[in-house]
N, C-alpha and C. Protein backbone atom coordinates (compact mmCIF):
# COMPACT_ATOMS: atom_id res chain seq x y z
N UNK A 1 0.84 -1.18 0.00
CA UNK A 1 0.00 0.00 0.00
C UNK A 1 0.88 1.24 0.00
N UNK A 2 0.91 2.44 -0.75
CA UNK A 2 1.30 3.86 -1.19
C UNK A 2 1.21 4.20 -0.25
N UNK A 3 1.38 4.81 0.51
CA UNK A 3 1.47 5.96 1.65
C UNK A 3 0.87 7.41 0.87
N UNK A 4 0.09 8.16 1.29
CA UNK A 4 -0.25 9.21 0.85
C UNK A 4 0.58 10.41 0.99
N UNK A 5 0.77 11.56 0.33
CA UNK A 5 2.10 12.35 0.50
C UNK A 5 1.17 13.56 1.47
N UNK A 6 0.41 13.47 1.52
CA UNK A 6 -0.56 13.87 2.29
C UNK A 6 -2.55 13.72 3.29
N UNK A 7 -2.41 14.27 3.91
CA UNK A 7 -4.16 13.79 4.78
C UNK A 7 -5.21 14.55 3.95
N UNK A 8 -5.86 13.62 3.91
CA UNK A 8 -7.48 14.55 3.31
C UNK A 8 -7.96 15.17 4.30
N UNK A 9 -8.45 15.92 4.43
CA UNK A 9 -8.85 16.31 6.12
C UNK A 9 -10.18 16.59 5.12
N UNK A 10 -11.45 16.60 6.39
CA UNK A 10 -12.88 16.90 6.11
C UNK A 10 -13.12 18.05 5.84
N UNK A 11 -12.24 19.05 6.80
CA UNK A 11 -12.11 20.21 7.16
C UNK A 11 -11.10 20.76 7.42
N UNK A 12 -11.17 22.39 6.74
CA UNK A 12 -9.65 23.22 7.08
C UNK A 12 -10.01 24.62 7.25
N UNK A 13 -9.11 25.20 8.25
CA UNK A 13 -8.86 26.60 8.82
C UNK A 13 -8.23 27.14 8.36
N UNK A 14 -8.46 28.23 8.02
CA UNK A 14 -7.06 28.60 7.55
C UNK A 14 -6.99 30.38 7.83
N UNK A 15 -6.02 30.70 8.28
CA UNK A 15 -6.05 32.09 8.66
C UNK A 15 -4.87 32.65 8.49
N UNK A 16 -4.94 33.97 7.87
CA UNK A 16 -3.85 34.69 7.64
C UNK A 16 -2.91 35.41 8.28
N UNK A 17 -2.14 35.66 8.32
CA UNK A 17 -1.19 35.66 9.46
C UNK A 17 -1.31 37.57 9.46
N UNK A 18 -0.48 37.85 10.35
CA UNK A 18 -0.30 39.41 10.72
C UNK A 18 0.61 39.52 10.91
N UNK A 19 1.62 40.72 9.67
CA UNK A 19 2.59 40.90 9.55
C UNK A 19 2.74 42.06 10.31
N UNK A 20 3.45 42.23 10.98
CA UNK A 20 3.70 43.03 12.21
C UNK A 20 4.86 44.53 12.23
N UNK A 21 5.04 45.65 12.49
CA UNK A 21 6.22 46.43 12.68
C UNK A 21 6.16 47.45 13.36
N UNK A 22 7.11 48.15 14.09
CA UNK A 22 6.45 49.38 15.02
C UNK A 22 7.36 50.51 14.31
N UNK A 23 6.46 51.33 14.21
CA UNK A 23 6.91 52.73 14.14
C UNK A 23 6.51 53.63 14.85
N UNK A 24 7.34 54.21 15.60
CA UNK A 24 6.82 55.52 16.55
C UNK A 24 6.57 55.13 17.78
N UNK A 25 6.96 53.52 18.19
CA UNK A 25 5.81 52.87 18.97
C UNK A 25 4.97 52.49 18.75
N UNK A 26 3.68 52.79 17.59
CA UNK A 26 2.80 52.40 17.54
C UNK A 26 2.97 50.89 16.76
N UNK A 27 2.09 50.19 16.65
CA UNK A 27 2.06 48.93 16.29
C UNK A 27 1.21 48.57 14.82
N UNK A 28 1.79 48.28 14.02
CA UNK A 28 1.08 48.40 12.51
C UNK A 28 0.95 47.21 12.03
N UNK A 29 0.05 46.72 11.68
CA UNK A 29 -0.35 45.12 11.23
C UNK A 29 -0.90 45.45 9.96
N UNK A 30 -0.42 44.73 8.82
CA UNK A 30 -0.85 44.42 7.44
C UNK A 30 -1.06 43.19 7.42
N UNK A 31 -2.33 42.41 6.95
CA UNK A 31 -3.11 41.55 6.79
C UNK A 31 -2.70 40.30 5.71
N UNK A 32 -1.59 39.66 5.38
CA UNK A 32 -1.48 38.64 4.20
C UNK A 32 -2.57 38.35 3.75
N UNK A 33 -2.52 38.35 2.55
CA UNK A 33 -3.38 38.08 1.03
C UNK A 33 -3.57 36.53 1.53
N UNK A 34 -4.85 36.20 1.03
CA UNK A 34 -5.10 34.80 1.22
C UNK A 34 -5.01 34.32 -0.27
N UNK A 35 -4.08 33.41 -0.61
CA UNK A 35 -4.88 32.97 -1.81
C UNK A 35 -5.30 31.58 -2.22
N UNK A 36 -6.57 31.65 -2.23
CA UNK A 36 -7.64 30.75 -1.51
C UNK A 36 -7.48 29.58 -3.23
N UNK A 37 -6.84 29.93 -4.14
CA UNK A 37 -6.69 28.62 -4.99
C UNK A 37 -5.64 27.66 -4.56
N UNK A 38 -4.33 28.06 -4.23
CA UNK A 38 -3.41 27.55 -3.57
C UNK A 38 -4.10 26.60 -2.11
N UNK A 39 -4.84 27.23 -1.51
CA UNK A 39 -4.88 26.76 -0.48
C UNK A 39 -6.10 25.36 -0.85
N UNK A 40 -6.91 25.54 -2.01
CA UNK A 40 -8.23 24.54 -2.32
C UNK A 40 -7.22 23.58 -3.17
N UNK A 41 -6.46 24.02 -3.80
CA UNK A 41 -5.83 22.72 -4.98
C UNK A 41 -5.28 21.64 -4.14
N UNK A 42 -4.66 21.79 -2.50
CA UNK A 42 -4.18 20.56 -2.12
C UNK A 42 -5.31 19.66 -1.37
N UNK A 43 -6.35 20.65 -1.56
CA UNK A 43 -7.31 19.30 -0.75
C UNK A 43 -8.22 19.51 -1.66
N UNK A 44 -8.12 18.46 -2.70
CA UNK A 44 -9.46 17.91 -3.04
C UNK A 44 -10.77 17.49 -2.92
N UNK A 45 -10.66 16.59 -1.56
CA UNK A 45 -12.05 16.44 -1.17
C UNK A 45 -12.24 17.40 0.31
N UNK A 46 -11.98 18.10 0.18
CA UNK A 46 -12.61 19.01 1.58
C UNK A 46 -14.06 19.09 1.46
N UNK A 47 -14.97 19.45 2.65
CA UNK A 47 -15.91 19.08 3.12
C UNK A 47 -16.32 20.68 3.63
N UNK A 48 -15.45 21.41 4.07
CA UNK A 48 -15.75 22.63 5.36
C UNK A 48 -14.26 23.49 4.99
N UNK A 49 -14.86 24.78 4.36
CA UNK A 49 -13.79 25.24 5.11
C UNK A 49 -13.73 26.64 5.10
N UNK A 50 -12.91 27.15 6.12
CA UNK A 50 -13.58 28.36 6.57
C UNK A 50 -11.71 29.59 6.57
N UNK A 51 -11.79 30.41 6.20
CA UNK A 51 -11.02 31.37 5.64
C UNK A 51 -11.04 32.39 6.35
N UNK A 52 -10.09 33.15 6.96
CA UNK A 52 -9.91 34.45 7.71
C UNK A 52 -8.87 35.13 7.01
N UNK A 53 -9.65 36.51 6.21
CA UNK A 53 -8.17 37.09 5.63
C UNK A 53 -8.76 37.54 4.66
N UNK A 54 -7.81 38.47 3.97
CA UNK A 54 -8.07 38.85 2.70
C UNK A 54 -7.99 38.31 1.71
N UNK A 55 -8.92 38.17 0.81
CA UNK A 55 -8.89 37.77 -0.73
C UNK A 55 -9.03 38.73 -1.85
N UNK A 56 -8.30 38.65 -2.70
CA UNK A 56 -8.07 39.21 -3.67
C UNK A 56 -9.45 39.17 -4.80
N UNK A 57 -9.40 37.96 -5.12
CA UNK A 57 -10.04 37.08 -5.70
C UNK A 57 -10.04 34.97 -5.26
N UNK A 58 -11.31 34.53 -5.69
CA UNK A 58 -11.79 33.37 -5.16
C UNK A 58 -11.18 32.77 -7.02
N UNK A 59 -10.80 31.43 -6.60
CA UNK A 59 -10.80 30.60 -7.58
C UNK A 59 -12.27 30.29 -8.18
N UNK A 60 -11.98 30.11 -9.66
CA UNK A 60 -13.65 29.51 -10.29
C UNK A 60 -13.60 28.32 -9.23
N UNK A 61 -14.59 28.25 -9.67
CA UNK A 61 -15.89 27.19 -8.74
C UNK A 61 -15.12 25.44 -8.73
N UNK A 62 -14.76 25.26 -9.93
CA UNK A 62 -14.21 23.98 -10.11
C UNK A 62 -12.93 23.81 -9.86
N UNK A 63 -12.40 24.55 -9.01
CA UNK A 63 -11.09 24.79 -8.24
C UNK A 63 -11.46 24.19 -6.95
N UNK A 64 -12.64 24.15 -5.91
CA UNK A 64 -13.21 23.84 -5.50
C UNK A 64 -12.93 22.77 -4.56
N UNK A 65 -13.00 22.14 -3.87
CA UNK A 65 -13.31 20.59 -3.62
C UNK A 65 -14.94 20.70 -4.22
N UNK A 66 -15.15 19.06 -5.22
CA UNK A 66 -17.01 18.68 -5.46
C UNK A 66 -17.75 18.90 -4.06
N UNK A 67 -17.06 18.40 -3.30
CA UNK A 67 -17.63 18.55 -2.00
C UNK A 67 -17.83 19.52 -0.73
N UNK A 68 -17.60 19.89 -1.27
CA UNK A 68 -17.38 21.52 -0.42
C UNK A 68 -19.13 21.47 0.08
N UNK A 69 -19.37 21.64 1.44
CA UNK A 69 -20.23 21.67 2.34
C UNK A 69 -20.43 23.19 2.99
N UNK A 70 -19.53 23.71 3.57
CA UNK A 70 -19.34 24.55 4.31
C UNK A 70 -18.34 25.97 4.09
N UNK A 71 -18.84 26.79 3.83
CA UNK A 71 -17.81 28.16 3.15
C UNK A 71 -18.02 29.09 4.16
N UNK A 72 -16.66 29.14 4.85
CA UNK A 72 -17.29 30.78 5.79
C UNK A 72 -16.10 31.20 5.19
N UNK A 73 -16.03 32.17 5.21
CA UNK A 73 -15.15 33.80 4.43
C UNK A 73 -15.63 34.60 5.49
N UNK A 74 -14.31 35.38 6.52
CA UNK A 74 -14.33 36.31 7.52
C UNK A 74 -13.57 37.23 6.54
N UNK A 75 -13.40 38.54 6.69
CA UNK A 75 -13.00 39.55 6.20
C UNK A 75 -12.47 39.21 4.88
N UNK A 76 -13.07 38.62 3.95
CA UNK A 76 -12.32 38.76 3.05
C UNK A 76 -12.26 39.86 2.13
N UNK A 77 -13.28 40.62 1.98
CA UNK A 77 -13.40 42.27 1.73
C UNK A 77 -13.03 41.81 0.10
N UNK A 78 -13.74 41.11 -0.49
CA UNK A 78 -13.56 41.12 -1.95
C UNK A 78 -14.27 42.01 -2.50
N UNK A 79 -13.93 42.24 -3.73
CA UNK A 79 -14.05 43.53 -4.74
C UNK A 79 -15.23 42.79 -5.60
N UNK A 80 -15.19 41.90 -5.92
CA UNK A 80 -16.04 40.90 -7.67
C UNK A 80 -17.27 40.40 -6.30
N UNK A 81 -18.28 40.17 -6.79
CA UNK A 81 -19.33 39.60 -6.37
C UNK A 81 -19.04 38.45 -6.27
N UNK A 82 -19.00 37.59 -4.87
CA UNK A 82 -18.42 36.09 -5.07
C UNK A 82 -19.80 35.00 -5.53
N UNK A 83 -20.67 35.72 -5.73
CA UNK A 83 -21.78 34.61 -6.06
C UNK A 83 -21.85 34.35 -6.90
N UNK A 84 -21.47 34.27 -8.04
CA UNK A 84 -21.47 33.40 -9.11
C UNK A 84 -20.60 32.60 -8.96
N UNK A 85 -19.38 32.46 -8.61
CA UNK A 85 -18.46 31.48 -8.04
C UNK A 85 -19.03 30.46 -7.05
N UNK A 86 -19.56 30.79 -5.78
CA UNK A 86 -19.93 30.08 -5.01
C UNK A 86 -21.30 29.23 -5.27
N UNK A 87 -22.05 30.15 -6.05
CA UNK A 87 -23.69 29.14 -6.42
C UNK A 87 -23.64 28.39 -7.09
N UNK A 88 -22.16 27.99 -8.09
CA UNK A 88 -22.02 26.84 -8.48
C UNK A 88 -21.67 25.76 -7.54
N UNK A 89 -21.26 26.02 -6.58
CA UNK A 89 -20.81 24.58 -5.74
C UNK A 89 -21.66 23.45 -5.31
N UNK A 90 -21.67 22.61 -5.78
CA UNK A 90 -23.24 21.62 -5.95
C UNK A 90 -23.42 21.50 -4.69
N UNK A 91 -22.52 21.19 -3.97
CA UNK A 91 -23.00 20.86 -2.24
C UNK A 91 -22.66 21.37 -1.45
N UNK A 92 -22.77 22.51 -1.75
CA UNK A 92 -22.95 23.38 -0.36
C UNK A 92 -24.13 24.02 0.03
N UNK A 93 -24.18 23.63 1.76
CA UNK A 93 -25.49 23.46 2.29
C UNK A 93 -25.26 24.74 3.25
N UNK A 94 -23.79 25.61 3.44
CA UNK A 94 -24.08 26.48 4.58
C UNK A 94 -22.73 27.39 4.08
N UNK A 95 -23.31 28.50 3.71
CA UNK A 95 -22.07 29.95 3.86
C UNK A 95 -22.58 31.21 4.39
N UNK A 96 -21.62 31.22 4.96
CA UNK A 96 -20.98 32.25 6.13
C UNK A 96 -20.19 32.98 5.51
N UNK A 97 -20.84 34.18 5.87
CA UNK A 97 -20.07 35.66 5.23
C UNK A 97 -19.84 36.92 6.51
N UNK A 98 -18.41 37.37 6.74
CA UNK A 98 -18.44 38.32 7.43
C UNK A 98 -17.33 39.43 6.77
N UNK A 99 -17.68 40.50 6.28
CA UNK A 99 -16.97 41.20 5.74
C UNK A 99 -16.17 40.51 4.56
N UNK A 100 -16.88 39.85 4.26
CA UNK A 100 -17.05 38.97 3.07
C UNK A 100 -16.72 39.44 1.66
N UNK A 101 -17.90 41.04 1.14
CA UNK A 101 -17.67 41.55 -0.08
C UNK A 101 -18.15 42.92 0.18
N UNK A 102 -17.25 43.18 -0.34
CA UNK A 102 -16.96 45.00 -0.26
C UNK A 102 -17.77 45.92 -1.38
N UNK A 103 -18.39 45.14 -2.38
CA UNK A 103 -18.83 45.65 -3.85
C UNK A 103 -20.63 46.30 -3.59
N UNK A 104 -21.24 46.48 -4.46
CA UNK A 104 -22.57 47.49 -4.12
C UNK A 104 -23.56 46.43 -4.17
N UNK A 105 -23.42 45.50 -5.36
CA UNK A 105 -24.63 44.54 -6.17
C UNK A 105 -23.73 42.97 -5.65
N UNK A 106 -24.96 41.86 -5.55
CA UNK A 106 -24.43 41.21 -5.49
C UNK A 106 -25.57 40.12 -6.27
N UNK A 107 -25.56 39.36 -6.87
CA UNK A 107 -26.55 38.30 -7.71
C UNK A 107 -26.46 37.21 -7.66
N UNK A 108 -27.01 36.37 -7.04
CA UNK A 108 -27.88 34.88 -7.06
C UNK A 108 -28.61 34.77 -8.24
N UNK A 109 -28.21 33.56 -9.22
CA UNK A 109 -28.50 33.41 -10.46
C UNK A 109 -29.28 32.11 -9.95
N UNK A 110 -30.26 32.38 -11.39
CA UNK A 110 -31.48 30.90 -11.42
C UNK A 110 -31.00 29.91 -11.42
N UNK A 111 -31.06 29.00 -10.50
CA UNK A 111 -30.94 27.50 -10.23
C UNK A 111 -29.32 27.71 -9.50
N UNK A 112 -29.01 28.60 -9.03
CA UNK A 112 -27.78 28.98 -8.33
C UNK A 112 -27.91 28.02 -6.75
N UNK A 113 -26.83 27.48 -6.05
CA UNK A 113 -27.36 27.43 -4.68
C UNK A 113 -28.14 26.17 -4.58
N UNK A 114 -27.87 24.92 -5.07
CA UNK A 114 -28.98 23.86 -5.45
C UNK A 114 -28.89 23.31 -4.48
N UNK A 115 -28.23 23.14 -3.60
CA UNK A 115 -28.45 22.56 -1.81
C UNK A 115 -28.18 23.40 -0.71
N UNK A 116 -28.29 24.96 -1.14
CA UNK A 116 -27.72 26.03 0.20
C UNK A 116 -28.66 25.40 1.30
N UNK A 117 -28.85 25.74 2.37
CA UNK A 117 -29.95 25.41 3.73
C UNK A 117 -29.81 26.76 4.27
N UNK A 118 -28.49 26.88 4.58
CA UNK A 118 -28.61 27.91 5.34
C UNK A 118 -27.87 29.12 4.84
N UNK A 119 -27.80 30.85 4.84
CA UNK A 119 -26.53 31.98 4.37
C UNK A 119 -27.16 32.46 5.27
N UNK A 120 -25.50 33.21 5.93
CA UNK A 120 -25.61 34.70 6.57
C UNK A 120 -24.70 35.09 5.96
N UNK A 121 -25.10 36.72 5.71
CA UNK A 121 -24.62 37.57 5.46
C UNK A 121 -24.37 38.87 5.81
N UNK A 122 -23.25 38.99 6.71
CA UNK A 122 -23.04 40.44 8.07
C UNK A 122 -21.51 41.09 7.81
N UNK A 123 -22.10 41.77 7.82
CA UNK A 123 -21.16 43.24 7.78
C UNK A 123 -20.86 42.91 6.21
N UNK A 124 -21.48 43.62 5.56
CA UNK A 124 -21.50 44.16 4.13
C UNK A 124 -21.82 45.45 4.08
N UNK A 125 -20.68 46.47 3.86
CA UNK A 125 -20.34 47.70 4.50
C UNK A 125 -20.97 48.13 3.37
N UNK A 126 -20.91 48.08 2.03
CA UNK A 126 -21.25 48.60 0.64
C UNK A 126 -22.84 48.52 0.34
N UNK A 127 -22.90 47.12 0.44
CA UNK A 127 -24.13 46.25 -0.36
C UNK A 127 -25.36 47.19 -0.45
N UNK A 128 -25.78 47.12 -1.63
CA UNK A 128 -26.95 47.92 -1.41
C UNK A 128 -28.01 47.30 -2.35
N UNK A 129 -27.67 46.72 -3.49
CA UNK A 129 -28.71 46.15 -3.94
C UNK A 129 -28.34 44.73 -4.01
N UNK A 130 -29.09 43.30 -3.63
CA UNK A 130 -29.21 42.03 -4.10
C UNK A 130 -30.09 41.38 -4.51
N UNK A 131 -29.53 40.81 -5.73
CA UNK A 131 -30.91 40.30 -6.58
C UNK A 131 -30.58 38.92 -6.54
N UNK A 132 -31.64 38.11 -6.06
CA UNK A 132 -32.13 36.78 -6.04
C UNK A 132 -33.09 36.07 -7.01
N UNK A 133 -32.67 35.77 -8.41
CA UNK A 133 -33.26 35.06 -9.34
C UNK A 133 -34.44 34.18 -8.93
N UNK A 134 -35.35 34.21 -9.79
CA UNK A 134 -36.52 32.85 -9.16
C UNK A 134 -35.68 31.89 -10.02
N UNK A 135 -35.90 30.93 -9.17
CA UNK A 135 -35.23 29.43 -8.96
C UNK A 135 -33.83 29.22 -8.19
N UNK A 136 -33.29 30.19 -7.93
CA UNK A 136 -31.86 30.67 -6.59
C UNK A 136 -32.29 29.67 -5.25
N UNK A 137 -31.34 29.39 -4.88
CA UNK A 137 -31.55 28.80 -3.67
C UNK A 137 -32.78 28.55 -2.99
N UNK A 138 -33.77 27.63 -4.03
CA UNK A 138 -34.87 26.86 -3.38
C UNK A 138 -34.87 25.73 -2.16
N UNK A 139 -33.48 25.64 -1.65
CA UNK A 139 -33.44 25.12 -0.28
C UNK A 139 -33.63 25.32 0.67
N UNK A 140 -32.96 27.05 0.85
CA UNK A 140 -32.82 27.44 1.81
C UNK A 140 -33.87 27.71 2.87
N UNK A 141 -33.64 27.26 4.09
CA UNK A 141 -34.13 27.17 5.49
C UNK A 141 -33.79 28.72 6.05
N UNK A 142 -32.90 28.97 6.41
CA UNK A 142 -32.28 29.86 7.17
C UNK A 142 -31.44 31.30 6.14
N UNK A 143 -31.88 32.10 6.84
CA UNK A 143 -31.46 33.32 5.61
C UNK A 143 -30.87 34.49 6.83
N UNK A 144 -29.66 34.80 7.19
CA UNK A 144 -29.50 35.80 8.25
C UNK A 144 -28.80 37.18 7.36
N UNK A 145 -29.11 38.25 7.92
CA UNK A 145 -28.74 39.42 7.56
C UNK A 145 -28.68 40.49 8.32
N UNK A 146 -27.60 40.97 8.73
CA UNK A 146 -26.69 41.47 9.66
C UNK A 146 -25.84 42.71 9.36
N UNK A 147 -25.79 43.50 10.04
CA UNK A 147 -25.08 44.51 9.99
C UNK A 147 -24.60 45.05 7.97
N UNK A 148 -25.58 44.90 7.69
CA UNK A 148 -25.56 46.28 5.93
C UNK A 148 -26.46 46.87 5.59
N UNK A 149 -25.82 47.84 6.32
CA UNK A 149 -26.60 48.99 6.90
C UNK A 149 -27.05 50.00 5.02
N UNK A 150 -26.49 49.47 4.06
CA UNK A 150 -26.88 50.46 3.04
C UNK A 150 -27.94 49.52 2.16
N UNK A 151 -28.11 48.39 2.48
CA UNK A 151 -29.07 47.40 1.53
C UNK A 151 -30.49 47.53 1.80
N UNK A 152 -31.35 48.76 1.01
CA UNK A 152 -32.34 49.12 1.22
C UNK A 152 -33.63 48.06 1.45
N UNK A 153 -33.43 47.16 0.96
CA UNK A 153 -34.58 46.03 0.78
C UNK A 153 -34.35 44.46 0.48
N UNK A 154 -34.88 43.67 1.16
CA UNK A 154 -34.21 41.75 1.01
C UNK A 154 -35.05 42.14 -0.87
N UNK A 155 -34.20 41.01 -0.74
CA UNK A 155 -34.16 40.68 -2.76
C UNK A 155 -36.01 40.42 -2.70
N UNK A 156 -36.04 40.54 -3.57
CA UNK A 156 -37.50 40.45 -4.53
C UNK A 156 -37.91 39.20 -4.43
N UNK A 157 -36.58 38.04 -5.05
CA UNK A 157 -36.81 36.80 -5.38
C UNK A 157 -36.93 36.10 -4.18
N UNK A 158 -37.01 36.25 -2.86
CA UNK A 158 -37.36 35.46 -1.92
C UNK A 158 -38.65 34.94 -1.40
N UNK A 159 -39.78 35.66 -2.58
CA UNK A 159 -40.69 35.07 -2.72
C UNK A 159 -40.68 33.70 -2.87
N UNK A 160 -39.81 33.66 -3.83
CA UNK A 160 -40.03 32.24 -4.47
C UNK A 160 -39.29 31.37 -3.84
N UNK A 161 -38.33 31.44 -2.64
CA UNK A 161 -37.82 30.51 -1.82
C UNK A 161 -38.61 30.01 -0.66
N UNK A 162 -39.98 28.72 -1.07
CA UNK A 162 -40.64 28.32 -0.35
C UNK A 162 -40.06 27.92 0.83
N UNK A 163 -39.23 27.08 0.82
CA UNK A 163 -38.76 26.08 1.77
C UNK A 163 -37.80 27.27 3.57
N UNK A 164 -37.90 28.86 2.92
CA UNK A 164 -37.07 29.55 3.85
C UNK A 164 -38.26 29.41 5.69
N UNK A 165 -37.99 28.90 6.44
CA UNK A 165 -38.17 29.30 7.82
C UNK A 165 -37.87 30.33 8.68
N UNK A 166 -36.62 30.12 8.26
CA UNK A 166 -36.12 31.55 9.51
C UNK A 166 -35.79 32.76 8.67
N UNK A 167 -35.74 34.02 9.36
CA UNK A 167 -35.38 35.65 8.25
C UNK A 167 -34.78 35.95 9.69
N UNK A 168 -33.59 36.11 10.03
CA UNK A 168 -32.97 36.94 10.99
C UNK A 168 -32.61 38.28 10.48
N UNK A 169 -32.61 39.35 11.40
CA UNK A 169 -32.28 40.64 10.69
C UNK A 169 -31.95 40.84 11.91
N UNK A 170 -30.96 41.74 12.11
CA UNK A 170 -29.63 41.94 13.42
C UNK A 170 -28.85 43.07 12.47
N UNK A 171 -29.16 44.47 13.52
CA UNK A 171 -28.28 45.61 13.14
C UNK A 171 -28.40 46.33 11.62
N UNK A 172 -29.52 46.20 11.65
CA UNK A 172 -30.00 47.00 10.33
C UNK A 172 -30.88 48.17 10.77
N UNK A 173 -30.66 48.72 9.56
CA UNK A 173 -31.56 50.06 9.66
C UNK A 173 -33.24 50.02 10.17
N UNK A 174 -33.65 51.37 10.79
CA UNK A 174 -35.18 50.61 11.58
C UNK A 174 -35.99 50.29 9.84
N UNK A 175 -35.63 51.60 9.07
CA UNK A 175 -36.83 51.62 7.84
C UNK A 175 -36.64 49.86 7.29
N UNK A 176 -35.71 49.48 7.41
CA UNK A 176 -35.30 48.18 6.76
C UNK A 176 -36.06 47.13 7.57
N UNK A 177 -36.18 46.99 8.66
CA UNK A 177 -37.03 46.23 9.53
C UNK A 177 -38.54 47.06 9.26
N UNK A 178 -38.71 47.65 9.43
CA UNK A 178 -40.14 48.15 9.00
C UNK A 178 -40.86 47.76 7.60
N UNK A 179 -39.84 47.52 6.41
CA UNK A 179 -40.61 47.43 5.46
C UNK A 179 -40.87 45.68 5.50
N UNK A 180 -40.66 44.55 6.63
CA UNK A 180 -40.45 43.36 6.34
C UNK A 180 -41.55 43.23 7.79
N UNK A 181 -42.19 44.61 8.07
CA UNK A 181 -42.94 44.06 9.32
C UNK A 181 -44.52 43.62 8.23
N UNK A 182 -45.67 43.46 8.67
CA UNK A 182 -46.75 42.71 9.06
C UNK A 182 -47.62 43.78 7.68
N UNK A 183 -47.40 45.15 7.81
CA UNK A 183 -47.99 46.15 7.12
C UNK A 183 -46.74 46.92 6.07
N UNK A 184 -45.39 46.47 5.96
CA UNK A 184 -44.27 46.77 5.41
C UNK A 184 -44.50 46.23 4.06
N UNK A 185 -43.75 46.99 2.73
CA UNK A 185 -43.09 46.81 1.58
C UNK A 185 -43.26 45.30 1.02
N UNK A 186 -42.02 45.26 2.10
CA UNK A 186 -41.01 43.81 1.53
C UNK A 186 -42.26 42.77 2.87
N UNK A 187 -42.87 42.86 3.40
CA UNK A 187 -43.69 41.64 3.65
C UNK A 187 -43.86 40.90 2.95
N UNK A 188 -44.68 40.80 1.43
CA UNK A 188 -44.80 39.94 0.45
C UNK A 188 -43.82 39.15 0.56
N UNK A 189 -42.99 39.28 0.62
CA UNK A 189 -40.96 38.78 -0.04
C UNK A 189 -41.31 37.63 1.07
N UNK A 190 -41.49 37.59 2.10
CA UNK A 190 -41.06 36.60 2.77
C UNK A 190 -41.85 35.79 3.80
């Protein structure tokens, strides 16, 4: 039997380090670039995995592990809308976004998301408009939205995500909770 030159692991962490220097005394930390293809090409079958750091840019989708389950992205402060990248991933059932994407628009395409369950999405400092295609993530259970403070209204298309249960909203604007109350706007939506 071969010995493997390496472990598959289910799951990986991975966090960017802090490059450190003082001037004046004070203490100055610059953030290493993650770059998240390097880090997906040695594990093929990963399962989970969760990223702290900056990204530049995300590898296409089929860079991937097939199996990719689990995507959290902490600060990655990307520029490109990562959802077209990510709604291809056939099995993923749960992403986690925190300072995630830095850009205005972000789009969920039809039939995007074919096993999501669960997304949060917090601290999206920019975001202001997201559009959710009908047929987008017809899985999803759980939908959280958190601290983006400029995203006037939940997408349109969440009508059509029967299967959603939960709508968390945490640290948003009041008008933004108002238009999703009982006599609000965006009631229909959800």
């Amino acid at each position: 039997m071969l010995p493997l030159s390496k472990p598959f692991p289910r799951g990986l962490q991975y966090t960017s380090k802090e490059v450190g220097s003082t001037m004046g005394g004070r203490r100055l930390c610059a953030i290493e670039v993650v770059d998240v293809g390097h880090v997906v090409q040695d594990f093929p079958c990963l399962h989970k995995l969760h990223i702290e750091g900056r990204i530049n840019k995300l590898p296409n989708h089929q860079e991937f592990s097939p199996y990719l389950a689990k995507l959290t992205l902490l600060g990655s402060r990307l520029v490109e809308d990562p959802m077209p990248i990510v709604e291809k991933l056939p099995y993923l059932r749960v992403l986690r976004g925190w300072e995630a994407f830095i850009g205005k628009q972000m789009v969920c395409s039809e039939k995007g998301f074919p096993q999501l369950k669960s997304l949060l999405s917090q601290g999206l400092p920019n975001l202001q408009k997201w559009t959710v295609k009908a047929g987008a993530m017809h899985s999803l259970c759980h939908l959280e939205i958190t601290d983006c403070n400029k995203l006037v209204t939940v997408p349109h298309g969440l009508k059509f995500v029967s299967m959603l249960k939960e709508l968390e909203i945490q640290w948003m604007p009041r008008e933004f909770k108002h238009r999703l109350e009982e006599e609000g706007d965006d009631f229909y939506k959800v």
